[in-house]
Protein backbone atom coordinates (compact mmCIF):
# COMPACT_ATOMS: atom_id res chain seq x y z
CA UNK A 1 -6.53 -23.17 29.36
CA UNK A 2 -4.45 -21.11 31.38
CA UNK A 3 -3.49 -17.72 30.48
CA UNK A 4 -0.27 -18.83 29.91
CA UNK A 5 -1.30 -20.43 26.62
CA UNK A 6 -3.32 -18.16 25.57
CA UNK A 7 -2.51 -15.31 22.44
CA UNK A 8 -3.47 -12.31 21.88
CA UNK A 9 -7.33 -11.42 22.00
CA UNK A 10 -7.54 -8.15 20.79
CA UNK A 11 -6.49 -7.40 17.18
CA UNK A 12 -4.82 -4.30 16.16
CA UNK A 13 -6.09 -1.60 13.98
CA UNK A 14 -4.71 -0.05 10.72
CA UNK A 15 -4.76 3.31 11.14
CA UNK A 16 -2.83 4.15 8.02
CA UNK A 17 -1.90 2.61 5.25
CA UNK A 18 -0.49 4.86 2.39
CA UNK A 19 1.02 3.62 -1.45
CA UNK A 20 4.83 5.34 -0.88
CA UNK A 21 6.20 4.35 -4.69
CA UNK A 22 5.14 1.88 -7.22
CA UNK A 23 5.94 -1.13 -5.97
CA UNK A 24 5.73 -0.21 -2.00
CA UNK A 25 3.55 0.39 0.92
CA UNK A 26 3.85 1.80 4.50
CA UNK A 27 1.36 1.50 7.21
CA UNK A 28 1.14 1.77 10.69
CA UNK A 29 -1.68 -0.04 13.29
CA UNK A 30 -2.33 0.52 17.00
CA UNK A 31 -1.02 -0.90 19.67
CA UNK A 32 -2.91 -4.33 21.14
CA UNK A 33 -3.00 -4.52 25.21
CA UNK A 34 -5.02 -7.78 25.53
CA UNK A 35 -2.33 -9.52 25.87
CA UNK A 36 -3.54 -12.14 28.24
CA UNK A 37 -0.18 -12.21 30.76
CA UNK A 38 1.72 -13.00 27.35
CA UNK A 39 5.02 -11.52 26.51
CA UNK A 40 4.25 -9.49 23.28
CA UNK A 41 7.09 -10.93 20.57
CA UNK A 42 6.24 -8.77 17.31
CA UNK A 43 3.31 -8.24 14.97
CA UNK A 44 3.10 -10.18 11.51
CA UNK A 45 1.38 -8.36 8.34
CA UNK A 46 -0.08 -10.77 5.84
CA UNK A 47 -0.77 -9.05 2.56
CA UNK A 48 -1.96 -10.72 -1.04
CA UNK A 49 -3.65 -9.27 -4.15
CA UNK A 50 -7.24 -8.46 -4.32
CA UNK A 51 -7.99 -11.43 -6.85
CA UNK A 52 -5.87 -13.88 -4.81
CA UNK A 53 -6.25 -15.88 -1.35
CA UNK A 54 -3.20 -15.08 1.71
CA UNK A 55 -0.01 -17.03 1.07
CA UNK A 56 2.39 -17.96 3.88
CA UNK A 57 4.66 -16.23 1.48
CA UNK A 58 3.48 -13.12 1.36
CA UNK A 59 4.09 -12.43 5.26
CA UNK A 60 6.36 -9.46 7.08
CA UNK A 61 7.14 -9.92 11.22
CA UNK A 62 8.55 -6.68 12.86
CA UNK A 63 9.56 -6.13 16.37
CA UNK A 64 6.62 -4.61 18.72
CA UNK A 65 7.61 -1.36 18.64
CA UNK A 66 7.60 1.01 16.30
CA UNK A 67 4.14 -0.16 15.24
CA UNK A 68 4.68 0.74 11.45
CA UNK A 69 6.03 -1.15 8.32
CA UNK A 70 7.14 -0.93 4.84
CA UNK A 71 5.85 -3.56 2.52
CA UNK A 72 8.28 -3.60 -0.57
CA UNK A 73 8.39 -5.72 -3.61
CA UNK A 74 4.69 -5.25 -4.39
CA UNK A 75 3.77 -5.20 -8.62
CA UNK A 76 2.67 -1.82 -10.06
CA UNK A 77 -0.45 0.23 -10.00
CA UNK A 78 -2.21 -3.47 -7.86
CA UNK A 79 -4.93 -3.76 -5.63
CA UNK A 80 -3.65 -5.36 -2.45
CA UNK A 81 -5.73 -6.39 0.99
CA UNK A 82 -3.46 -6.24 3.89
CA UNK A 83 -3.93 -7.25 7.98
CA UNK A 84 -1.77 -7.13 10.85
CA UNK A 85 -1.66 -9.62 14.27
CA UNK A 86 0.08 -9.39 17.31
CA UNK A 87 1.99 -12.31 17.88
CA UNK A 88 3.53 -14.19 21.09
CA UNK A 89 5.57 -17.82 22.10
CA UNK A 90 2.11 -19.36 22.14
CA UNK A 91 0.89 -18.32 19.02
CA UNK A 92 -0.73 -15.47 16.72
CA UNK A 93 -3.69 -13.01 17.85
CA UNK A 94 -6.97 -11.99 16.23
CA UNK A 95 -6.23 -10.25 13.18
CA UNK A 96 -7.25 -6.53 12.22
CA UNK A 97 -10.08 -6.27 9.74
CA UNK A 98 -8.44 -6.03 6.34
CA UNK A 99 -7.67 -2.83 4.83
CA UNK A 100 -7.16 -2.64 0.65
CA UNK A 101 -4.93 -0.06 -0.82
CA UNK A 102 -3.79 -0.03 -4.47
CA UNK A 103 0.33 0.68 -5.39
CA UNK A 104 0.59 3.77 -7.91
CA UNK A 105 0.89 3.93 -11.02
CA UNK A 106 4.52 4.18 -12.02
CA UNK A 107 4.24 7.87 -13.60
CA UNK A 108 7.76 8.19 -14.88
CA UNK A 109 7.88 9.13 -18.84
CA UNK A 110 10.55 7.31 -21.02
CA UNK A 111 10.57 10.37 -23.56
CA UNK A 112 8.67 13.33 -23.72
CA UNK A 113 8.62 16.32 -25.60
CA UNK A 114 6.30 19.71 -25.12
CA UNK A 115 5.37 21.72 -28.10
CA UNK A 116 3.39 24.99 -27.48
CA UNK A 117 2.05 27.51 -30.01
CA UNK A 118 0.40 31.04 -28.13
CA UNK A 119 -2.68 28.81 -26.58
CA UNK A 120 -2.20 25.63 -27.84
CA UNK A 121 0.16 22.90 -25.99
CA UNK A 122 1.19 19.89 -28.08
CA UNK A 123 2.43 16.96 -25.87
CA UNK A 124 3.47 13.62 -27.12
CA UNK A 125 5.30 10.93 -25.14
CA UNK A 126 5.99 7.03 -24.99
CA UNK A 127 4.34 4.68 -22.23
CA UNK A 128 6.93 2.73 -19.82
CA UNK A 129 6.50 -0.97 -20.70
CA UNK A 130 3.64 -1.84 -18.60
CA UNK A 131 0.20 -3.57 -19.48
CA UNK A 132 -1.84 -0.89 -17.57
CA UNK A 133 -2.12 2.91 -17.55
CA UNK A 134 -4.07 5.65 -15.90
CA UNK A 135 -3.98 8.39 -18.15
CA UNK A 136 -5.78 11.95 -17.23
CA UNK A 137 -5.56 15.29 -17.46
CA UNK A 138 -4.68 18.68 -15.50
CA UNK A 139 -5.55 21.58 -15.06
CA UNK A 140 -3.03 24.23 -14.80
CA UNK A 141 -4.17 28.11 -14.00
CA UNK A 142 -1.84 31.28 -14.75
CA UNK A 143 -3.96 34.02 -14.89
CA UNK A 144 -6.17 31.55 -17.10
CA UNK A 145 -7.48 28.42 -17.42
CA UNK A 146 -5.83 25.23 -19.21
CA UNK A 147 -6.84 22.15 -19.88
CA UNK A 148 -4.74 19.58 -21.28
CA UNK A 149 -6.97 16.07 -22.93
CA UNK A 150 -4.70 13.09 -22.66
CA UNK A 151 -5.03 10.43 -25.91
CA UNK A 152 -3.81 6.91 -26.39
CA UNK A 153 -1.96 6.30 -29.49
């Protein structure tokens, strides 16, 4: 085969891949040099959901440089498992190892009130519509130490 016709034969690395909102991602991968006389055209990202196999669907091309994306669209608070190829006329290159990432949780309160009596805080609230939540606690320190225990209702 001549080099010609050959693609890519070194994949590219994720070197960062950070949940920016809810329902979006940004990441950013190295730069792949093994191009094998090929003109570089772009790099594809594949992503799916942990629980599901890749989907042509579910597939972002950007131009070769900058080598960084935003991945938009995504559900709430998910597990995802992302890679990233280099790509030329003849065809797409090896493809990084994957990398899994989960979106956030979206945090914003519908209605929320804060009742507080000398060391006691009262705080009640109502979920956003949403089958899953990550409830915790903080702590908060002013000269002392408070620590607020998060319920269900």
């Amino acid at each position: 085969m001549s080099a010609l016709l050959t693609v890519p034969s070194e994949p590219p690395v994720i070197q960062e891949a950070n949940s920016t909102s809810s329902t979006s991602i940004t990441l950013k991968w190295s730069e792949v040099t093994q191009l094998n006389a090929a003109l570089l055209l772009g790099y594809a990202i594949v992503y799916k959901k942990l629980t599901e196999k890749f989907k042509v669907d579910f597939m972002k091309s950007v131009v070769p440089t900058p080598r960084e994306a935003t991945i938009d669209g995504l559900e709430k608070f998910t597990n995802y498992t992302i890679r990233v190829f280099a790509f030329t006329r003849n065809g797409n290159g090896v493809p990084s190892r994957p990398v899994s990432f989960r979106t956030q949780e979206d945090g914003r309160l519908s209605k929320s009130e804060v009742h507080s009596v000398k060391n006691i805080v009262d705080l009640t609230w109502i979920f956003p519509l949403s089958k899953t939540y990550l409830v915790g606690g903080s702590i908060l320190d002013s000269g002392s130490r408070v620590v607020f225990i998060f319920t269900l209702v």
